[in-house]
Protein backbone atom coordinates (compact mmCIF):
# COMPACT_ATOMS: atom_id res chain seq x y z
CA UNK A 1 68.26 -76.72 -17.49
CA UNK A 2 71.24 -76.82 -15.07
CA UNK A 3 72.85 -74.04 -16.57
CA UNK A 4 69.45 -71.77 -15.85
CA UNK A 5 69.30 -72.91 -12.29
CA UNK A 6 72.74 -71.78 -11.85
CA UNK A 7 72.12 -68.31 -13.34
CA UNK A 8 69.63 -68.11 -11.61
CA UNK A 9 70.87 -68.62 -8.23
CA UNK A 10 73.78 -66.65 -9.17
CA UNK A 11 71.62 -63.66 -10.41
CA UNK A 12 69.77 -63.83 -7.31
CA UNK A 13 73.13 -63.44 -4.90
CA UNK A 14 73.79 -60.80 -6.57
CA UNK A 15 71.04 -58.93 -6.53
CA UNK A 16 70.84 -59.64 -2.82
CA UNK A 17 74.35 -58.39 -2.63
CA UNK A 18 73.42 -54.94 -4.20
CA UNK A 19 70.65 -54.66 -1.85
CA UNK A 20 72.49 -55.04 1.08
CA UNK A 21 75.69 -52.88 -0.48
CA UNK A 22 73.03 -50.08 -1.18
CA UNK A 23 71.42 -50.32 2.53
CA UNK A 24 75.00 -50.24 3.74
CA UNK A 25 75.84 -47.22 1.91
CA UNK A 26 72.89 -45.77 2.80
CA UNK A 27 73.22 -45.82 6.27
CA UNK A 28 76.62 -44.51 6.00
CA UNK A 29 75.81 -41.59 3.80
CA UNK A 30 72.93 -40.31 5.66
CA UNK A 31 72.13 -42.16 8.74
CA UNK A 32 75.12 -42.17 10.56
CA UNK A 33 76.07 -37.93 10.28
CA UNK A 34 72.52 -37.27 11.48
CA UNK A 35 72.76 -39.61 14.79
CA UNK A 36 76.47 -38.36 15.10
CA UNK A 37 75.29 -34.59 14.95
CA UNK A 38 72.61 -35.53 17.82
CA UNK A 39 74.86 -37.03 19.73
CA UNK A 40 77.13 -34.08 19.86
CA UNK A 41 73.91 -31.50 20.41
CA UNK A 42 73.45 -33.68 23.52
CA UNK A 43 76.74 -33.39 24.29
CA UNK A 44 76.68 -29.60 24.23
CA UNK A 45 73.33 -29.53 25.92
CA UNK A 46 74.63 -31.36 28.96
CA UNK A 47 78.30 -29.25 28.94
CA UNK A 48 75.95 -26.54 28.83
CA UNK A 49 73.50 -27.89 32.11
CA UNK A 50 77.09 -28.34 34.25
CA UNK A 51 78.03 -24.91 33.43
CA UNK A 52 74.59 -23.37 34.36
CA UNK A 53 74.74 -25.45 37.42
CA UNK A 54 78.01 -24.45 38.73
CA UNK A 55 77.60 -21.09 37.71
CA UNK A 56 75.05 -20.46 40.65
CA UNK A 57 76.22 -22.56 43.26
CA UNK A 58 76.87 -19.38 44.96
């Protein structure tokens, strides 16, 4: 019986460890290039807005 309650636990860190590698990767993989490729539209909108801006001061 001690032996199963060590598996156990020991099955379960693992699998928690998975989970959390695979969220991790995740995030990496295909969260993080989509927020980076907003930022940098943002970025070019407000280059763009400054340009506009001092294009007609006149």
């Amino acid at each position: 019986m001690k032996s199963f309650g060590k598996g156990f636990l020991w099955g379960t860190l693992a699998t928690m460890g998975a989970v959390a590698a695979a969220i991790v990767s995740f995030h990496k993989t295909v969260v993080s290039p989509i927020e980076e490729e907003e930022q940098r539209f943002d970025d070019n909108r407000r280059r763009a807005m400054r340009k506009s801006r001092s294009a007609h001061l006149g």
